[in-house]
N, C-alpha and C. Protein backbone atom coordinates (compact mmCIF):
# COMPACT_ATOMS: atom_id res chain seq x y z
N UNK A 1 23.83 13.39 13.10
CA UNK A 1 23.71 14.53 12.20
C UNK A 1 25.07 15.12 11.89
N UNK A 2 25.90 15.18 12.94
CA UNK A 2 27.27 15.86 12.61
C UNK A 2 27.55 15.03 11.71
N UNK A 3 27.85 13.77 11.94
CA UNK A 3 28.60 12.56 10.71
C UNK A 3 28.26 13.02 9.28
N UNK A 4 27.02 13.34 8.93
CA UNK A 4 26.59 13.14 7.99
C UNK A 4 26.98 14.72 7.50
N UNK A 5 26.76 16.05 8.18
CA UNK A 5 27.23 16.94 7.80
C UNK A 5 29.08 16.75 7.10
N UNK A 6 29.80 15.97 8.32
CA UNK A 6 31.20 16.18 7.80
C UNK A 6 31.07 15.07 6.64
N UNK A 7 30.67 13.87 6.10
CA UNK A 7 30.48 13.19 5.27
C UNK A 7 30.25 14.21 3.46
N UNK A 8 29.21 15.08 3.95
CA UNK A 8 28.95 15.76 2.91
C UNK A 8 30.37 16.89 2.60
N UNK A 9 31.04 17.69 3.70
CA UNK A 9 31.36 18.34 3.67
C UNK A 9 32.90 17.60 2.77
N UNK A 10 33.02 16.22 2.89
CA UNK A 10 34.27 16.07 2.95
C UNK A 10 34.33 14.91 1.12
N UNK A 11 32.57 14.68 1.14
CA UNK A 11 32.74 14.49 -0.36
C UNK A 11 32.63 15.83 -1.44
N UNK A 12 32.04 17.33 -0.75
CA UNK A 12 32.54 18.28 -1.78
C UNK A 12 33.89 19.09 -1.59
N UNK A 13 34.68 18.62 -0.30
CA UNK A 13 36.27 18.84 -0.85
C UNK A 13 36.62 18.08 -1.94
N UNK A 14 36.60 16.67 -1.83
CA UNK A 14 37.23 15.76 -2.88
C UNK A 14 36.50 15.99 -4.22
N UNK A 15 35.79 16.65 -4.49
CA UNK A 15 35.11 16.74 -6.14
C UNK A 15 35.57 18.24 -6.03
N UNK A 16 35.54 18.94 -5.49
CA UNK A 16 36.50 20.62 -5.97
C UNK A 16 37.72 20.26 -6.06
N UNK A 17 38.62 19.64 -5.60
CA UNK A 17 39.99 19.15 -5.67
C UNK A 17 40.18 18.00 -7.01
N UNK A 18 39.52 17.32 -6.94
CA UNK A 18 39.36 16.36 -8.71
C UNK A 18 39.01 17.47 -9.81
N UNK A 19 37.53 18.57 -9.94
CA UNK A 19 37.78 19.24 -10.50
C UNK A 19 39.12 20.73 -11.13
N UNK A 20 39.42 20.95 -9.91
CA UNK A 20 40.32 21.38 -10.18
C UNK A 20 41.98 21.28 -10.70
N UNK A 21 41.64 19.47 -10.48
CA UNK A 21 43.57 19.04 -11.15
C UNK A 21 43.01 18.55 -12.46
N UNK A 22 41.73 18.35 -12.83
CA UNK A 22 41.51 17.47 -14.22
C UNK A 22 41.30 16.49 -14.44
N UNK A 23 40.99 15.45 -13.24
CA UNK A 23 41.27 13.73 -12.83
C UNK A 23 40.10 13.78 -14.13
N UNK A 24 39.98 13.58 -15.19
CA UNK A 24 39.01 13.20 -16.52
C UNK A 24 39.06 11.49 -16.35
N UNK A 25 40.15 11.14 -15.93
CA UNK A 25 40.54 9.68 -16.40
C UNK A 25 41.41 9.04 -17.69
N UNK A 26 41.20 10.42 -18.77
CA UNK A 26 41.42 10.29 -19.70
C UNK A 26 43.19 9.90 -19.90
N UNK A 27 43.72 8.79 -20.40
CA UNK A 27 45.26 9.06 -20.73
C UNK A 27 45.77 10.00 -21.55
N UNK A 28 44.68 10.28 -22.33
CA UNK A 28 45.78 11.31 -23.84
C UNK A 28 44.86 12.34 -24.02
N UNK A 29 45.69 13.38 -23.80
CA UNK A 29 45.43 14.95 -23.96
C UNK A 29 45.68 15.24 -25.28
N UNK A 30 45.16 16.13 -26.04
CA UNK A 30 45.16 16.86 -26.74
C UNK A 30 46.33 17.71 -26.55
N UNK A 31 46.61 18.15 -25.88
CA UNK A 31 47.64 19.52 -26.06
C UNK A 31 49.10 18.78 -25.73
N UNK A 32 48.75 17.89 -25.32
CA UNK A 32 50.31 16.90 -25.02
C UNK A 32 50.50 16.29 -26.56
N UNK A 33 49.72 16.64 -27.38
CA UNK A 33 50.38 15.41 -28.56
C UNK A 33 50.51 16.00 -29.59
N UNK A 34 49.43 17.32 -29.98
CA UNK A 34 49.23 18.47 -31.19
C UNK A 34 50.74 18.71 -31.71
N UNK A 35 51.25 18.81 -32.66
CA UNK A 35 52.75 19.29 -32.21
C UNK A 35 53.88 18.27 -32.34
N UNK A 36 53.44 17.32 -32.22
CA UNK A 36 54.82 16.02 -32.12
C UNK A 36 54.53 15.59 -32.86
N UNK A 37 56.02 14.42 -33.65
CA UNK A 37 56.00 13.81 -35.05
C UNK A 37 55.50 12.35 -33.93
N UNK A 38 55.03 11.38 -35.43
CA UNK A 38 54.35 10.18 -34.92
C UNK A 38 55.71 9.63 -34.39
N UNK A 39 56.50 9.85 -34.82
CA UNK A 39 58.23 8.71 -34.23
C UNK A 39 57.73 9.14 -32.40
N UNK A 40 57.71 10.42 -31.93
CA UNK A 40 57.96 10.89 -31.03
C UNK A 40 56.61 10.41 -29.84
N UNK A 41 55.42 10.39 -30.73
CA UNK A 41 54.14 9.45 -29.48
C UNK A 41 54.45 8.56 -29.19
N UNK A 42 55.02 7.70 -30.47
CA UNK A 42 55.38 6.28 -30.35
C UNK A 42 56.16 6.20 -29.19
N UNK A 43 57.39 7.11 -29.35
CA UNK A 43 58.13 7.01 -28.24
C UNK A 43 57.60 7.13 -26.85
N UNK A 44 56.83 7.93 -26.68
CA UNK A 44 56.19 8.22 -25.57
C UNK A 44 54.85 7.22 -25.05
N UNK A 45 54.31 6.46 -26.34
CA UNK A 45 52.94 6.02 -25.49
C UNK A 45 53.02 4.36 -26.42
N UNK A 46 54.03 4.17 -27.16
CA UNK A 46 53.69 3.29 -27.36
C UNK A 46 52.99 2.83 -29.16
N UNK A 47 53.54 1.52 -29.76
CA UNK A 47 52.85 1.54 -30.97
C UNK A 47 51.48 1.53 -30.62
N UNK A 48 50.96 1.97 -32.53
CA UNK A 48 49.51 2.02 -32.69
C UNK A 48 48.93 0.82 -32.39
N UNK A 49 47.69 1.15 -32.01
CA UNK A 49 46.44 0.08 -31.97
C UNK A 49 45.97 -0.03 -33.40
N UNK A 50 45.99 1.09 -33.91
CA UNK A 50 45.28 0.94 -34.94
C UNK A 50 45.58 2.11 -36.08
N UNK A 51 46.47 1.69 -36.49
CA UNK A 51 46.86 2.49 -37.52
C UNK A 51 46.55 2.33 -39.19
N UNK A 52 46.62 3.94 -39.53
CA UNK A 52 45.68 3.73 -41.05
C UNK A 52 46.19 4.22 -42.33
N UNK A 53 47.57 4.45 -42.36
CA UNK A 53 48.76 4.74 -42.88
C UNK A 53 49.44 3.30 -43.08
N UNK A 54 50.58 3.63 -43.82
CA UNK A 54 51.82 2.95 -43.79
C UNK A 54 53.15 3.96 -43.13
N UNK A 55 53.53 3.09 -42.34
CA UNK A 55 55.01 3.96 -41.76
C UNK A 55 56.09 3.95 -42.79
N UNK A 56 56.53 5.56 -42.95
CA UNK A 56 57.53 5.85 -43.80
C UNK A 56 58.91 5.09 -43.58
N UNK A 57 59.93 5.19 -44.37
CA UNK A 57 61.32 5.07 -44.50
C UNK A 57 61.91 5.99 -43.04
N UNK A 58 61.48 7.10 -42.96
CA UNK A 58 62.40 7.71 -42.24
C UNK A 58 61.51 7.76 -40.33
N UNK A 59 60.33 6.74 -40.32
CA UNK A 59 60.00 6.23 -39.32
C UNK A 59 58.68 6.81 -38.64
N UNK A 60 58.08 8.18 -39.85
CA UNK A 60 56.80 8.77 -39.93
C UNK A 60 55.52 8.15 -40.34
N UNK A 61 54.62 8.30 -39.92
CA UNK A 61 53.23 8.32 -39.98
C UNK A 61 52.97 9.81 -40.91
N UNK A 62 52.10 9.75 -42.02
CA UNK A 62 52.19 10.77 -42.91
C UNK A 62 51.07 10.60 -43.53
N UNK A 63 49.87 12.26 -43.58
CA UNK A 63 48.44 12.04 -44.43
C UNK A 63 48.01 10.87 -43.76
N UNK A 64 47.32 10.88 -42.56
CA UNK A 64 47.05 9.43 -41.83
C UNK A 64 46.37 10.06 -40.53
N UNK A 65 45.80 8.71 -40.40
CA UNK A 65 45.56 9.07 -39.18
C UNK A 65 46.02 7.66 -38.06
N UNK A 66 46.38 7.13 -36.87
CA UNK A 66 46.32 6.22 -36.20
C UNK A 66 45.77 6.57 -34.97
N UNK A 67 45.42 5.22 -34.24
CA UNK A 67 44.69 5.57 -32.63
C UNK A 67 45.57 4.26 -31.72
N UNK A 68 44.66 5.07 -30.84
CA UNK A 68 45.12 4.00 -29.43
C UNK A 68 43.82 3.08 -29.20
N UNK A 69 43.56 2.29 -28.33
CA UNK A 69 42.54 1.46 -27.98
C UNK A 69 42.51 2.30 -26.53
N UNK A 70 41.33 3.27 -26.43
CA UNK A 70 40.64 3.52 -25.29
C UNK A 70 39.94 2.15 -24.36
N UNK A 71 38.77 1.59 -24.86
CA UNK A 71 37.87 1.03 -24.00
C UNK A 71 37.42 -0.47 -25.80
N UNK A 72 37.71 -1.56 -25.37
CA UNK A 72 37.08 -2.84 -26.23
C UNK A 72 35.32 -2.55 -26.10
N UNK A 73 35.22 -3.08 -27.36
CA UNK A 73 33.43 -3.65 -27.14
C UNK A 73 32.85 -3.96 -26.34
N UNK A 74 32.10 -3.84 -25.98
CA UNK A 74 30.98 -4.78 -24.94
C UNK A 74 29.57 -5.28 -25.25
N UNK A 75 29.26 -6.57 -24.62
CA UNK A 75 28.65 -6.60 -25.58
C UNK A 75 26.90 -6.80 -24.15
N UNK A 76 26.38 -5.97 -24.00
CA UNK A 76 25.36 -6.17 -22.85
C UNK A 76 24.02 -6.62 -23.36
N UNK A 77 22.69 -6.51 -22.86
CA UNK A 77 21.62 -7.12 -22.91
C UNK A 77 21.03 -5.88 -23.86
N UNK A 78 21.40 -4.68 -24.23
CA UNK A 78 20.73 -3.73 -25.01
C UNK A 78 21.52 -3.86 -26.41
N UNK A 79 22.17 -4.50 -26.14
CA UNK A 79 23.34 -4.76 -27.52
C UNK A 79 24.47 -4.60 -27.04
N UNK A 80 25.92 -3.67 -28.42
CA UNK A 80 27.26 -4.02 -28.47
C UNK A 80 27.15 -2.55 -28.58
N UNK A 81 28.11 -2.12 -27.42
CA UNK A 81 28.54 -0.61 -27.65
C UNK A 81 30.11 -1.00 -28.39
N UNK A 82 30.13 -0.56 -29.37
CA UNK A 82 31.74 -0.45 -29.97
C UNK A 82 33.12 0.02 -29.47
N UNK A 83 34.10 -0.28 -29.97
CA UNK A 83 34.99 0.25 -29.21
C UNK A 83 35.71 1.69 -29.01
N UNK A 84 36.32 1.95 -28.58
CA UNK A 84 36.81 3.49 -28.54
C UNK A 84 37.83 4.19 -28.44
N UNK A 85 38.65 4.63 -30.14
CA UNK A 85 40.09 5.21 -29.92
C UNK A 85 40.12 6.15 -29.52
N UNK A 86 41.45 6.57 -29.60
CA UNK A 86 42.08 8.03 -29.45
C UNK A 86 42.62 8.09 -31.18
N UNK A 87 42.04 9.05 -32.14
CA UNK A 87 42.45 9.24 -32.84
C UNK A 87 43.42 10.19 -33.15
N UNK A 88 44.75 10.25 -33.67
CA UNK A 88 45.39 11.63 -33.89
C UNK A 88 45.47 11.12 -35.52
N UNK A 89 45.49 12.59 -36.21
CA UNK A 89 45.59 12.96 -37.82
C UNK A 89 47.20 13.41 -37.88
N UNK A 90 48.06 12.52 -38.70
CA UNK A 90 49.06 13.34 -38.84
C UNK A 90 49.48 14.42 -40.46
N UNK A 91 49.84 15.75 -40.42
CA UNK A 91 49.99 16.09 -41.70
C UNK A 91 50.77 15.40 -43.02
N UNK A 92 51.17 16.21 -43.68
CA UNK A 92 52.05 15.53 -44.96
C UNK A 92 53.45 15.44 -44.16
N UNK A 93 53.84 16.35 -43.10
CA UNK A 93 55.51 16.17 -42.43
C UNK A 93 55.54 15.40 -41.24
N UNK A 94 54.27 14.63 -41.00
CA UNK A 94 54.20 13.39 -39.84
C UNK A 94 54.11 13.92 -39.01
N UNK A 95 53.52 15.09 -38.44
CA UNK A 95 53.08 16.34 -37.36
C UNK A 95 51.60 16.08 -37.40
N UNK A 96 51.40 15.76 -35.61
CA UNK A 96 49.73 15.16 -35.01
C UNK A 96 49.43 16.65 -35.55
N UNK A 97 48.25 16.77 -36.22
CA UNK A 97 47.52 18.23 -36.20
C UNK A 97 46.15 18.22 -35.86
N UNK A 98 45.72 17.23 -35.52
CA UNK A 98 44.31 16.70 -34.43
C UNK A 98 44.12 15.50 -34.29
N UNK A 99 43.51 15.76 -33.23
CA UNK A 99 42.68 14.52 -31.97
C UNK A 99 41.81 14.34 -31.69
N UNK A 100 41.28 13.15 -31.50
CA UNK A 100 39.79 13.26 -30.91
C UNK A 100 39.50 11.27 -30.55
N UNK A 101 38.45 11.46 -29.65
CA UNK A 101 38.03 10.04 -28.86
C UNK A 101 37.06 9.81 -30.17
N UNK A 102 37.13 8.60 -30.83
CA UNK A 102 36.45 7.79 -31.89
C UNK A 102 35.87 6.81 -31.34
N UNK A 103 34.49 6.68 -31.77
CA UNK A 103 33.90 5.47 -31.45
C UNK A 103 33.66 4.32 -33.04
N UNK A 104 34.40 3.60 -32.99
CA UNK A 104 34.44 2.76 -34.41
C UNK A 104 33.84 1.62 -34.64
N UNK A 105 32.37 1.46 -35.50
CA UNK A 105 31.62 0.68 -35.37
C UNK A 105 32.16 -0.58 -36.41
């Protein structure tokens, strides 16, 4: 009985401690990217997966949007779940002005 008390006790430390740092899993935040020109993600995370623009002369993403590759297709016995970006929108001055997880069929 003790085992199982400290067992419990010691899987709701580790889920108050995950809740509380954010462990989502997720790589790309929102508030880390809002704000930066596309030259500058790139720099940081890497070219697009999937980009829906043409890159400017001066090395911007502009009126566009591009993503990352979250998670590939799969394809199981209920069917094909599609795959899943990270989309960011950049404005007319190549500034991310939103984000969001896309599922693209």
């Amino acid at each position: 009985m003790k085992n199982i008390n400290k067992s419990l006790l010691l899987l709701l430390i580790f889920a108050v401690i995950f809740s509380l740092f954010g462990c989502s899993g997720r790589r790309f935040k929102e508030d880390d990217i809002i704000g930066l020109t596309s030259a500058e993600i790139i720099e940081k995370y890497g070219e697009f997966d999937r980009p829906q623009g043409k890159l400017g002369e001066d090395g911007l993403y502009r009126n566009c949007a591009c993503g990352y590759l979250i998670s590939e297709a799969k394809t199981g016995y209920l069917g094909t779940t599609p795959p899943e970006y990270f989309m960011i929108t950049f404005d007319e001055n190549g500034i991310a002005c939103y984000c969001k997880y896309e599922k693209v069929v």
